[in-house]
PDB file of N, CA and C in Angstrom:
ATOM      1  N   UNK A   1      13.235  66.679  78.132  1.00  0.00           N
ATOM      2  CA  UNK A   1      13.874  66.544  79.418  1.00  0.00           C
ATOM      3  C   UNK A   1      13.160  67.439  80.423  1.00  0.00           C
ATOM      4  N   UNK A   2      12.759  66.925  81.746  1.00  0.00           N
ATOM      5  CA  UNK A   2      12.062  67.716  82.728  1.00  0.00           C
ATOM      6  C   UNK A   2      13.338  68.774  83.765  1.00  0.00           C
ATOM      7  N   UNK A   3      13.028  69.992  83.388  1.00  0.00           N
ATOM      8  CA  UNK A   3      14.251  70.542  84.181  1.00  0.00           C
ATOM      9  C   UNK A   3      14.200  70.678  85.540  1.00  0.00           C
ATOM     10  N   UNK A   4      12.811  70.436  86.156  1.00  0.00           N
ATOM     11  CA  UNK A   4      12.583  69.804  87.243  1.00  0.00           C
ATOM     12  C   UNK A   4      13.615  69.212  87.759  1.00  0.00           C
ATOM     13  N   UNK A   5      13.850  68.175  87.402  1.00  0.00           N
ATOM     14  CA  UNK A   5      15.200  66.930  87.831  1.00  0.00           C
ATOM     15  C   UNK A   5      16.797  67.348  87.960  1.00  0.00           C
ATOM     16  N   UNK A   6      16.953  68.162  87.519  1.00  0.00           N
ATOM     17  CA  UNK A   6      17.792  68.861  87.079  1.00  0.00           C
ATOM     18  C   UNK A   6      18.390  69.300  88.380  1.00  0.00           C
ATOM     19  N   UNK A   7      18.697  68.683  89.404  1.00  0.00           N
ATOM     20  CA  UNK A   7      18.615  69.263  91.001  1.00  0.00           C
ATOM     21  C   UNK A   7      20.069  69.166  91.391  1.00  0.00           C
ATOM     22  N   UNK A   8      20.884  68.564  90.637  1.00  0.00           N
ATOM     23  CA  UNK A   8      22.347  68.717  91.436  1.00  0.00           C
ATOM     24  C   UNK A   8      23.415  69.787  90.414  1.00  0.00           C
ATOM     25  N   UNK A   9      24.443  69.791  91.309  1.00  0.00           N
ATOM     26  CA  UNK A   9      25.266  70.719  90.311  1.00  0.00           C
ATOM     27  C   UNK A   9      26.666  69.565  90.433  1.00  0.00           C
ATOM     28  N   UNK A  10      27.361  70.069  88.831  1.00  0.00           N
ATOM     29  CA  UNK A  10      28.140  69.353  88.793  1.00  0.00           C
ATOM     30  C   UNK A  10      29.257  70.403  88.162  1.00  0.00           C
ATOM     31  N   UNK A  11      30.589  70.158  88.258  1.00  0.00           N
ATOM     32  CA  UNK A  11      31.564  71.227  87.454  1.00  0.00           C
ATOM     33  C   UNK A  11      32.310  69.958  86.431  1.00  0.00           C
ATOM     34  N   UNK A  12      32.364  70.134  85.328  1.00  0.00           N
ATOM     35  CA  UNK A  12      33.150  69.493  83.869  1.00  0.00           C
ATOM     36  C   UNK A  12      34.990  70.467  84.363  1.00  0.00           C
ATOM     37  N   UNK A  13      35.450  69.397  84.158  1.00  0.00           N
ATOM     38  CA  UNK A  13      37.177  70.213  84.179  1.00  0.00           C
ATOM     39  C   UNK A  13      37.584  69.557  83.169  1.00  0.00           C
ATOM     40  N   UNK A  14      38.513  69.973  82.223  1.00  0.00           N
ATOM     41  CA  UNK A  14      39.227  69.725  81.291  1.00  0.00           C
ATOM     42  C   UNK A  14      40.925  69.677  81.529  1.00  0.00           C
ATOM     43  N   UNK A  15      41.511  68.770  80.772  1.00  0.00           N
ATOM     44  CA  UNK A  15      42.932  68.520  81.007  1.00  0.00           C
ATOM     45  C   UNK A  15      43.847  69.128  80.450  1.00  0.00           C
ATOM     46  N   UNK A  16      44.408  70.335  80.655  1.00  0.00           N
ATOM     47  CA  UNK A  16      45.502  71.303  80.069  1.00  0.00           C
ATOM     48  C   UNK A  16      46.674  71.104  80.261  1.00  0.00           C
ATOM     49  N   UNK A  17      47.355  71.236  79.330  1.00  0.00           N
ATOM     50  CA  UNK A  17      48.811  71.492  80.174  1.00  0.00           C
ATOM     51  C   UNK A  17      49.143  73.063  80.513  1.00  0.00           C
ATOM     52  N   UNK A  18      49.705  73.797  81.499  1.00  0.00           N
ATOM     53  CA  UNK A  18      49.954  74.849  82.179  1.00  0.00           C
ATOM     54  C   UNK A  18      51.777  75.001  81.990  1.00  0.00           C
ATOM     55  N   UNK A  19      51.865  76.162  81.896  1.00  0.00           N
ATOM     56  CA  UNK A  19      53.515  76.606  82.838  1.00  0.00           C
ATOM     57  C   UNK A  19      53.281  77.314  84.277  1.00  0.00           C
ATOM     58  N   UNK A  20      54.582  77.003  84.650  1.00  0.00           N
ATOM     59  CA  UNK A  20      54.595  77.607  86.060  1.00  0.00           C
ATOM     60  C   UNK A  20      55.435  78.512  85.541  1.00  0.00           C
ATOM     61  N   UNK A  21      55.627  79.342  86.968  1.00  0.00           N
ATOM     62  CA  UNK A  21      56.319  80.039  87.169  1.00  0.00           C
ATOM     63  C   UNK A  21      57.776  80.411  86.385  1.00  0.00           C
ATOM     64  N   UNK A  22      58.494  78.950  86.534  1.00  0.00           N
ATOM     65  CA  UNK A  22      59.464  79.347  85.681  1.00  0.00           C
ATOM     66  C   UNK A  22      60.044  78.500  84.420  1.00  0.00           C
ATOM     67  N   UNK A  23      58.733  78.170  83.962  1.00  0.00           N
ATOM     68  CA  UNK A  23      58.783  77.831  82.225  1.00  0.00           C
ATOM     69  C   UNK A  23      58.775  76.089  82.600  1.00  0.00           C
ATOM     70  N   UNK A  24      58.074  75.466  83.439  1.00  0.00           N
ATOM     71  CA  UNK A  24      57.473  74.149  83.934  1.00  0.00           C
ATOM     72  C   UNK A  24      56.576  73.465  82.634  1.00  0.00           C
ATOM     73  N   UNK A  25      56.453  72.813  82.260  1.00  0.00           N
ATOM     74  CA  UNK A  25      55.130  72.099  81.670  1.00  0.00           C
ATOM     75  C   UNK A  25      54.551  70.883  82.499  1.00  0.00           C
ATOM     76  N   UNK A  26      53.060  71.277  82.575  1.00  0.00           N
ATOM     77  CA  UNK A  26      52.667  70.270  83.722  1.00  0.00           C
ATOM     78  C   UNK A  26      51.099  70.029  83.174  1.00  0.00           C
ATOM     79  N   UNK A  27      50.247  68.539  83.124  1.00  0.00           N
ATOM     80  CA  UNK A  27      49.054  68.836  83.385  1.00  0.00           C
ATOM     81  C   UNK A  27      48.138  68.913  84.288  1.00  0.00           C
ATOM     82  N   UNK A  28      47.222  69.864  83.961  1.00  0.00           N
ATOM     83  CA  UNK A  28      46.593  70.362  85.133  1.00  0.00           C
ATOM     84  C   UNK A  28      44.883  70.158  85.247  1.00  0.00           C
ATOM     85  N   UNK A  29      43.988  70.208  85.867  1.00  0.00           N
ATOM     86  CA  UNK A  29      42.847  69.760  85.625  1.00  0.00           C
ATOM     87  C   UNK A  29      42.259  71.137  85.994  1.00  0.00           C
ATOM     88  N   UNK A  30      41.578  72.150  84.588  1.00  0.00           N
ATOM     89  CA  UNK A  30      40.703  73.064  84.705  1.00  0.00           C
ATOM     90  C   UNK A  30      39.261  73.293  84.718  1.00  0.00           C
ATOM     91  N   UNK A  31      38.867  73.974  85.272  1.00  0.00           N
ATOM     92  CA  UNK A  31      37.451  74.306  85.639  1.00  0.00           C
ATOM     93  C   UNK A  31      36.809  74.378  84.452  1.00  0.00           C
ATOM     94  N   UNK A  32      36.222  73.820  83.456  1.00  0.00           N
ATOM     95  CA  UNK A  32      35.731  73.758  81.986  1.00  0.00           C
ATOM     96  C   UNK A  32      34.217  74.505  82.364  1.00  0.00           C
ATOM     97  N   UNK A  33      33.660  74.092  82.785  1.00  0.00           N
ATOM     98  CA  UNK A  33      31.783  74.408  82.635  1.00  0.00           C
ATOM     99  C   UNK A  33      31.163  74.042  83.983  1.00  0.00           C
ATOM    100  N   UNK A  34      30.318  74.799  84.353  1.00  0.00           N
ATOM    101  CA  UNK A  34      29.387  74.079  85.538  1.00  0.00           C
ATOM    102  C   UNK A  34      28.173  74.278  85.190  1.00  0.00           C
ATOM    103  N   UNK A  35      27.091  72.686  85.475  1.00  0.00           N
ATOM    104  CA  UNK A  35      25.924  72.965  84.948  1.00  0.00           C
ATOM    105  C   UNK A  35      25.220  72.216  86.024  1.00  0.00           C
ATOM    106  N   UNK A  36      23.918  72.259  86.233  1.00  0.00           N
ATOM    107  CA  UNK A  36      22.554  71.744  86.344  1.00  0.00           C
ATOM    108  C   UNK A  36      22.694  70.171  85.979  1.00  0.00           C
ATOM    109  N   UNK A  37      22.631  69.217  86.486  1.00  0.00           N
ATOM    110  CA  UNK A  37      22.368  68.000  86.272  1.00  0.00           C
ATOM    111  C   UNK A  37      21.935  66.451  86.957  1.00  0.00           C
ATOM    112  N   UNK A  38      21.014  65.523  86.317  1.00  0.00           N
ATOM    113  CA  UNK A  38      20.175  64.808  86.567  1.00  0.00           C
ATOM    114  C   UNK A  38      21.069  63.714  86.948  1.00  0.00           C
ATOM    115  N   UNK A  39      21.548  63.321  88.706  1.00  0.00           N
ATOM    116  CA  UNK A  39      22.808  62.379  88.689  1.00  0.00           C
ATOM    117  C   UNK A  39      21.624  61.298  88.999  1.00  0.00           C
ATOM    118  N   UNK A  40      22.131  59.775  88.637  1.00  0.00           N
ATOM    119  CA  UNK A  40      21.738  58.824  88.792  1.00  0.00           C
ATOM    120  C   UNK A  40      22.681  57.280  88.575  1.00  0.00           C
ATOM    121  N   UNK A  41      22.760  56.599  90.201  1.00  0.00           N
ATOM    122  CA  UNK A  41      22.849  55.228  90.465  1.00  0.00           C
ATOM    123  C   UNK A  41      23.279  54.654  89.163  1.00  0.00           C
ATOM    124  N   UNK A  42      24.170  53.764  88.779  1.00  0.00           N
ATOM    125  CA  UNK A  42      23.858  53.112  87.468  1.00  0.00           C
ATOM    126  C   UNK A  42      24.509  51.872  87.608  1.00  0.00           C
ATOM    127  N   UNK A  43      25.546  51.858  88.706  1.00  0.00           N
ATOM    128  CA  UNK A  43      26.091  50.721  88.918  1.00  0.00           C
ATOM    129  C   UNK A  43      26.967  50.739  90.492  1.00  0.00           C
ATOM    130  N   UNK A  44      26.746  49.874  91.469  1.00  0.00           N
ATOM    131  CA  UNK A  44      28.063  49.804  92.356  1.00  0.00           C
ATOM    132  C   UNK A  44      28.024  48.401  92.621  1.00  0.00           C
ATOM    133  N   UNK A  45      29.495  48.541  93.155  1.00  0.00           N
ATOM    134  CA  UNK A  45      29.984  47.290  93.583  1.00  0.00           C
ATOM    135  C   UNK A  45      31.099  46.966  94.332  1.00  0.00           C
ATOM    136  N   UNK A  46      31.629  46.338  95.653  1.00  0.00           N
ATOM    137  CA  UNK A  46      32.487  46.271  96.020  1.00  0.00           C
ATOM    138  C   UNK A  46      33.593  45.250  95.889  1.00  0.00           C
ATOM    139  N   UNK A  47      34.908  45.068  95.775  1.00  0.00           N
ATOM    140  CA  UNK A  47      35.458  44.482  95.678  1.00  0.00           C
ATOM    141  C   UNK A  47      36.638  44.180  96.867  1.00  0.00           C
ATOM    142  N   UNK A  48      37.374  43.396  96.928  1.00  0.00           N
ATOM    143  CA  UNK A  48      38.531  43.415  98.164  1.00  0.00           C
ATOM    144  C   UNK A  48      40.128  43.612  97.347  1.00  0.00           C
ATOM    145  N   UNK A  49      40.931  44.369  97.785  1.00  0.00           N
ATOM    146  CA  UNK A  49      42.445  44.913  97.254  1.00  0.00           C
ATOM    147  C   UNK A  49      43.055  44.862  98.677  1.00  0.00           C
ATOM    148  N   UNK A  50      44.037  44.260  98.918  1.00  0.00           N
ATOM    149  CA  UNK A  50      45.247  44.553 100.095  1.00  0.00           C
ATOM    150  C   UNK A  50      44.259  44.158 101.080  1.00  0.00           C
ATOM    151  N   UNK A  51      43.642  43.931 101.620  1.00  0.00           N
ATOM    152  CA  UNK A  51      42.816  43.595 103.062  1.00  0.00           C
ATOM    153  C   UNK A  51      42.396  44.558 103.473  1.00  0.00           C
ATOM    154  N   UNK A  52      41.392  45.511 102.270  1.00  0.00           N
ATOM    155  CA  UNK A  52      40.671  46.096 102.349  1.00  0.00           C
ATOM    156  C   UNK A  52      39.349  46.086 101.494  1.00  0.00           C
ATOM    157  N   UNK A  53      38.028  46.465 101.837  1.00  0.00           N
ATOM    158  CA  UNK A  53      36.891  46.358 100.888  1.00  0.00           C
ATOM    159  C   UNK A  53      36.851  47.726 100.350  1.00  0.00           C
ATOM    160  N   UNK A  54      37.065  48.264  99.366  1.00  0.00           N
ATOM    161  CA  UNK A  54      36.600  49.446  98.001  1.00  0.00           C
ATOM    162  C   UNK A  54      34.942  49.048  97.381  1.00  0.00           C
ATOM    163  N   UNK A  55      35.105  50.409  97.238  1.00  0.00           N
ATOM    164  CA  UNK A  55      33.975  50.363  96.759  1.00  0.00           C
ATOM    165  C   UNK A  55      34.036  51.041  95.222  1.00  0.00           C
ATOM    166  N   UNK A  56      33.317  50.582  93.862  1.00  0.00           N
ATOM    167  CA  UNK A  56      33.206  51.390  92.610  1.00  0.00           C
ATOM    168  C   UNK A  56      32.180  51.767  92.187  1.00  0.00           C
ATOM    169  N   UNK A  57      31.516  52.990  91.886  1.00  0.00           N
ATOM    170  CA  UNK A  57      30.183  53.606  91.959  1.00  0.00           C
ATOM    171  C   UNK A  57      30.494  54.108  90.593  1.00  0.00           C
ATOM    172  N   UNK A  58      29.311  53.669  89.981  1.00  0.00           N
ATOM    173  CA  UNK A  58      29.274  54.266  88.040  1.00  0.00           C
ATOM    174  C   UNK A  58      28.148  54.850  88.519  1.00  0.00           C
ATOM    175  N   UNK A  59      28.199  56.165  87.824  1.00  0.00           N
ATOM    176  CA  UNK A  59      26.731  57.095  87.889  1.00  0.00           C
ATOM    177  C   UNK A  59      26.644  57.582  86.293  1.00  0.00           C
ATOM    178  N   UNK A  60      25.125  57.776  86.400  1.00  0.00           N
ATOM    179  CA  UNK A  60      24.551  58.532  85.287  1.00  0.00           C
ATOM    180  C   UNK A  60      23.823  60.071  85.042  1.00  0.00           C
ATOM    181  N   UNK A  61      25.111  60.863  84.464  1.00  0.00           N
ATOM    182  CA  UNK A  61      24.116  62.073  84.690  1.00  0.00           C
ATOM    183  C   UNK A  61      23.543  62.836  83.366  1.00  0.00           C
ATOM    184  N   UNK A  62      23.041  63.360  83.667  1.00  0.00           N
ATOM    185  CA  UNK A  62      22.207  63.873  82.575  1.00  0.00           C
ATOM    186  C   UNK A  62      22.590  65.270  82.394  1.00  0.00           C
ATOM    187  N   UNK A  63      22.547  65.727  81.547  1.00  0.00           N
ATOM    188  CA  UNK A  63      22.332  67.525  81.214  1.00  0.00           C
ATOM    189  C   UNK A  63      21.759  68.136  80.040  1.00  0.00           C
ATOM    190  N   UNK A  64      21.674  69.170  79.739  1.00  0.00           N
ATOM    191  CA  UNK A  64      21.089  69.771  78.923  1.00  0.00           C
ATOM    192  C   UNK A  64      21.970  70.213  77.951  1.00  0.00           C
ATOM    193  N   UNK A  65      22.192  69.761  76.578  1.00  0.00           N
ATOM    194  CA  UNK A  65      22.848  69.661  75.496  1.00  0.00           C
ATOM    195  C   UNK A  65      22.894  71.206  75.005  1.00  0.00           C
ATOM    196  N   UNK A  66      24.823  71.860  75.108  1.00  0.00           N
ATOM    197  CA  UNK A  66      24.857  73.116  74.884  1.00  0.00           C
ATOM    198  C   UNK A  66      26.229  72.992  73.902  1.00  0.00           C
ATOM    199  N   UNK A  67      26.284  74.407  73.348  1.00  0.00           N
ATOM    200  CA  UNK A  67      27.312  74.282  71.990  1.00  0.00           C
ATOM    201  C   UNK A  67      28.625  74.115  72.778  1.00  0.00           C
ATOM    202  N   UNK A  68      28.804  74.396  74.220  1.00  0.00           N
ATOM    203  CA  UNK A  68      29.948  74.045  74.631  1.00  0.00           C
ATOM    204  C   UNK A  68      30.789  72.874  75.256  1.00  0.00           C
ATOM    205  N   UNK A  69      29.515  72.028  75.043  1.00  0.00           N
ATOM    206  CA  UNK A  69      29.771  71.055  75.565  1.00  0.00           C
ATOM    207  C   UNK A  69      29.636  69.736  74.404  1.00  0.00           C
ATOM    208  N   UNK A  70      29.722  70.349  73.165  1.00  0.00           N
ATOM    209  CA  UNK A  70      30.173  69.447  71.979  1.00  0.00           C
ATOM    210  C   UNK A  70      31.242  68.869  71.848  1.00  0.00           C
ATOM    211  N   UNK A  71      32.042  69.101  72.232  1.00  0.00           N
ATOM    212  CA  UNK A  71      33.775  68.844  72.484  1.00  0.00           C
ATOM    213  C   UNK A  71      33.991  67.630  73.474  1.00  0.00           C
ATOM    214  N   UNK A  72      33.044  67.808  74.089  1.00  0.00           N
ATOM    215  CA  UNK A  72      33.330  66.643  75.347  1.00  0.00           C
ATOM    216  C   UNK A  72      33.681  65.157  74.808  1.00  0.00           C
ATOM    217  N   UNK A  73      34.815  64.916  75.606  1.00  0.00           N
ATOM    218  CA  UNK A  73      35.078  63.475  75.305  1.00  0.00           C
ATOM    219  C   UNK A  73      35.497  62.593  76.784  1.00  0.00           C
ATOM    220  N   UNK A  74      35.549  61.544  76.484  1.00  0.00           N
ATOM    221  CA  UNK A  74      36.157  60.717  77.674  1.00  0.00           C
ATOM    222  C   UNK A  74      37.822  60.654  77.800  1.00  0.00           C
ATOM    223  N   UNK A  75      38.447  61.060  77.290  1.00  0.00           N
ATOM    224  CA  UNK A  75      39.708  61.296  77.623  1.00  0.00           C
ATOM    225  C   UNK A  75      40.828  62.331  78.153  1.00  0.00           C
ATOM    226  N   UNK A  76      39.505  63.682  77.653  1.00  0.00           N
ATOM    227  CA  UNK A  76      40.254  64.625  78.424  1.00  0.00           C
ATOM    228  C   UNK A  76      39.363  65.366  79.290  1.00  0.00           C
ATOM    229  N   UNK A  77      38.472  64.866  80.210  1.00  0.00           N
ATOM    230  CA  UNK A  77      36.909  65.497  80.861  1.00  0.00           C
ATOM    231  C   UNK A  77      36.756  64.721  82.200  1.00  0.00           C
ATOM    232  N   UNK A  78      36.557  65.641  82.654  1.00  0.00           N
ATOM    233  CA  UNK A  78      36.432  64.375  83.724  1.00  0.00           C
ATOM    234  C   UNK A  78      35.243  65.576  84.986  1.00  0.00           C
ATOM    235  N   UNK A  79      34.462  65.061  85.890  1.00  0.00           N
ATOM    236  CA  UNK A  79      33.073  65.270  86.321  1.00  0.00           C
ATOM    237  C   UNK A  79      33.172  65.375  87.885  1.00  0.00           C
ATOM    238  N   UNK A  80      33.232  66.733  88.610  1.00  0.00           N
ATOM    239  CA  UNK A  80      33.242  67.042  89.721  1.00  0.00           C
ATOM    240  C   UNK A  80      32.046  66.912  90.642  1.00  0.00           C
ATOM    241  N   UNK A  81      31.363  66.157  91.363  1.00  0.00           N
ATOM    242  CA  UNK A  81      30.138  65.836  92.100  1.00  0.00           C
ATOM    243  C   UNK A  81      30.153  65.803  93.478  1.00  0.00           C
ATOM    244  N   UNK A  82      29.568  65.929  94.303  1.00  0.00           N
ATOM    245  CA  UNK A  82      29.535  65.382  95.743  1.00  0.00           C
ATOM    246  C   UNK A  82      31.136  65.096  96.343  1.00  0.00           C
ATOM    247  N   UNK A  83      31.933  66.047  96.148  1.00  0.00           N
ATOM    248  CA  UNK A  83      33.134  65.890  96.660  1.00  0.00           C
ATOM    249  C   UNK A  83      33.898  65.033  95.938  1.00  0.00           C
ATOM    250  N   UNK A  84      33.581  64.381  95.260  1.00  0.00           N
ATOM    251  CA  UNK A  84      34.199  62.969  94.669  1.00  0.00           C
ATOM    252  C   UNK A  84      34.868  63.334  92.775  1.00  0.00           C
ATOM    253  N   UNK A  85      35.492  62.722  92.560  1.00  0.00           N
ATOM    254  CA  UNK A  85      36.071  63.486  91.121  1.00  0.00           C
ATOM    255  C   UNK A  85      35.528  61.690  90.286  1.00  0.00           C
ATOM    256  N   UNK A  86      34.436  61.811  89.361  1.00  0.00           N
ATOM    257  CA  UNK A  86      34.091  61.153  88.383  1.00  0.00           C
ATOM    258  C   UNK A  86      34.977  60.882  87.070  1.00  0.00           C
ATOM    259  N   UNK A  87      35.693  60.132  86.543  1.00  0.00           N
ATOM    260  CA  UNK A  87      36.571  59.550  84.938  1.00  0.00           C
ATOM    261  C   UNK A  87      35.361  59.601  84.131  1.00  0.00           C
ATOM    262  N   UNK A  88      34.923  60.270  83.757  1.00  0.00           N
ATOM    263  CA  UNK A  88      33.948  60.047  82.477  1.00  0.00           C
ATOM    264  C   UNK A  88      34.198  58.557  81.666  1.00  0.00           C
ATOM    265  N   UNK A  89      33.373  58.025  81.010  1.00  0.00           N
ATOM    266  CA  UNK A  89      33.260  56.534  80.548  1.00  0.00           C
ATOM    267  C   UNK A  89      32.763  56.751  78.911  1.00  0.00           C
ATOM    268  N   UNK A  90      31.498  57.493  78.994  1.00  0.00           N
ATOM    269  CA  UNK A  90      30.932  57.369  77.785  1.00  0.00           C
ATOM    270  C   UNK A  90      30.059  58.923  77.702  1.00  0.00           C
ATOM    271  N   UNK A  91      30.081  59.493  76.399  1.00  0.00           N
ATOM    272  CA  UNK A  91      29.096  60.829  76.400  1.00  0.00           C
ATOM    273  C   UNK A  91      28.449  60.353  75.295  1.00  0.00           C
ATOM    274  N   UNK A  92      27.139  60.238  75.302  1.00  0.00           N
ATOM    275  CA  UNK A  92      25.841  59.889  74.744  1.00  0.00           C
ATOM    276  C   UNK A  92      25.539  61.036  74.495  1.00  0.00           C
ATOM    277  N   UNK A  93      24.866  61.700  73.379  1.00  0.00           N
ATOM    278  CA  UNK A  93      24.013  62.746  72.549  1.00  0.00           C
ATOM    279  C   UNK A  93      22.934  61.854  72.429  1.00  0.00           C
ATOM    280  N   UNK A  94      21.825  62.262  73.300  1.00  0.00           N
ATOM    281  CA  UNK A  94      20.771  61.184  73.189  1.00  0.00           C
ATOM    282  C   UNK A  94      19.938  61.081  71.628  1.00  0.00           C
ATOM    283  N   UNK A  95      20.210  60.082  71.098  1.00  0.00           N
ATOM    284  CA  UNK A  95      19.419  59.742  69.651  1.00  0.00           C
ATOM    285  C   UNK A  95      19.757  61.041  68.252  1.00  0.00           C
ATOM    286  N   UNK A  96      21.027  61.424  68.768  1.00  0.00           N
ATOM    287  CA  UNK A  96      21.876  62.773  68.226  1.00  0.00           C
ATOM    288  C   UNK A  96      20.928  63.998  68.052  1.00  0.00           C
ATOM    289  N   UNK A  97      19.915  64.400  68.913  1.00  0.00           N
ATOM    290  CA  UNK A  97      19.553  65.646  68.838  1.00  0.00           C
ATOM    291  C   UNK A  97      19.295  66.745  69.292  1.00  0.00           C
ATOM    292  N   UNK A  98      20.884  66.576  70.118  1.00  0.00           N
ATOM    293  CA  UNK A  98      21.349  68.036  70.657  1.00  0.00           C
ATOM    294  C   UNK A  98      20.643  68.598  71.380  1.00  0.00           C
ATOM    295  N   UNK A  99      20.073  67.732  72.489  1.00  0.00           N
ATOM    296  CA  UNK A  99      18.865  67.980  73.519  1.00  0.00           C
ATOM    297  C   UNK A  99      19.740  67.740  74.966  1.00  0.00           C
ATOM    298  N   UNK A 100      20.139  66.717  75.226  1.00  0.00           N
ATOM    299  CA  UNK A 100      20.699  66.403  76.204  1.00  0.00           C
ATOM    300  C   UNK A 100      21.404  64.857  75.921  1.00  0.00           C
ATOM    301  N   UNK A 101      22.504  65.772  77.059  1.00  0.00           N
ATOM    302  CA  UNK A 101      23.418  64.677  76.996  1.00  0.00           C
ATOM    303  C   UNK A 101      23.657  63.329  78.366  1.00  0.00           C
ATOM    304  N   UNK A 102      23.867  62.192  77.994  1.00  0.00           N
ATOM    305  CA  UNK A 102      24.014  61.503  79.135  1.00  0.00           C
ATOM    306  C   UNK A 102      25.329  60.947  79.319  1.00  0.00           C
ATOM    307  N   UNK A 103      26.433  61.034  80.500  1.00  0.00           N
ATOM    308  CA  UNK A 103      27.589  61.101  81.007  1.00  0.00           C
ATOM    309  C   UNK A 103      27.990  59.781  81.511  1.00  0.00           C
ATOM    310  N   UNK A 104      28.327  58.896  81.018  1.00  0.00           N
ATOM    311  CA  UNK A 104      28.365  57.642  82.141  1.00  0.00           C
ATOM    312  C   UNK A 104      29.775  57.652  82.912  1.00  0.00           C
ATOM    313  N   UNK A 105      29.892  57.811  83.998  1.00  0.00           N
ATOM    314  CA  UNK A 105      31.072  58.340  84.658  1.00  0.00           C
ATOM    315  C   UNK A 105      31.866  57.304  86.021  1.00  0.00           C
ATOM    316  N   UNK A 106      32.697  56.764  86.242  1.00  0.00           N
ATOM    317  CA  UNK A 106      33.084  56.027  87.090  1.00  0.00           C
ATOM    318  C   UNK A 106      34.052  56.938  88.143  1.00  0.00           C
ATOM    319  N   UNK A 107      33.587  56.550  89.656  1.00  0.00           N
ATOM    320  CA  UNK A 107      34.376  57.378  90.439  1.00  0.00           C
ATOM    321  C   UNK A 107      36.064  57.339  90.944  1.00  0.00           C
ATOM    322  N   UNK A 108      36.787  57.859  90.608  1.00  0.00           N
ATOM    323  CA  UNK A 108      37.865  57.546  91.037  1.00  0.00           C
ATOM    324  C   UNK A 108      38.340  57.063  92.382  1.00  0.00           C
ATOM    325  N   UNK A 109      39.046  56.279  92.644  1.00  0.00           N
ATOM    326  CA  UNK A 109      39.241  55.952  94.003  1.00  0.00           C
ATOM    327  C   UNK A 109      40.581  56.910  94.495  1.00  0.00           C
ATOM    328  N   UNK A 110      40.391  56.889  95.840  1.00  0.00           N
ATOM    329  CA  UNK A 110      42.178  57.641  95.754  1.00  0.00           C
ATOM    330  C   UNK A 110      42.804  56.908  97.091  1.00  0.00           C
TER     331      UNK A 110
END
């Protein structure tokens, strides 16, 4: 992997549940890891809902395969970028050898 490319930053949050203040259970979306990573285009497309046009942007990012980021899954991870909060889709261990990983991530709409 060229770390060259390596030009955006992204933050990983993980899905906890928390208490509040006075004994609440709630989930919450925490700050897991921030790394270095290779974002890339992988799919968009617009569609029409209510008499409006949306838009859905799948990106691909890349990173550099670390022991903390073995855990990662698509159900409880989700990918902070360019203002926008990414659903993770798929985590690829490229050809399983713990080199780098590739993220396929769909953007949430809100």
């Amino acid at each position: 992997m060229e770390i060259a490319k390596l030009r955006s930053r992204i933050t990983i949050q993980h899905s906890e549940v928390v208490t509040d203040a006075i004994g609440n259970h709630a989930n919450a979306w925490v700050d897991y890891w921030s790394c270095a990573a290779y974002a890339n285009l992988a799919s968009g497309k617009e569609y029409g809902a209510a008499g409006q046009t949306l838009g859905s942007d799948t990106l691909v990012f890349e990173v550099r395969w670390c022991e903390r980021l073995r855990e990662l899954d698509s159900a409880k991870y989700r990918i902070l970028f360019g203002g926008n909060i990414y659903n993770i889709i798929t985590v690829d261990d490229v050809q399983f050898r713990h080199e780098r990983l590739k993220l396929t991530a769909q953007r949430e709409r809100r």
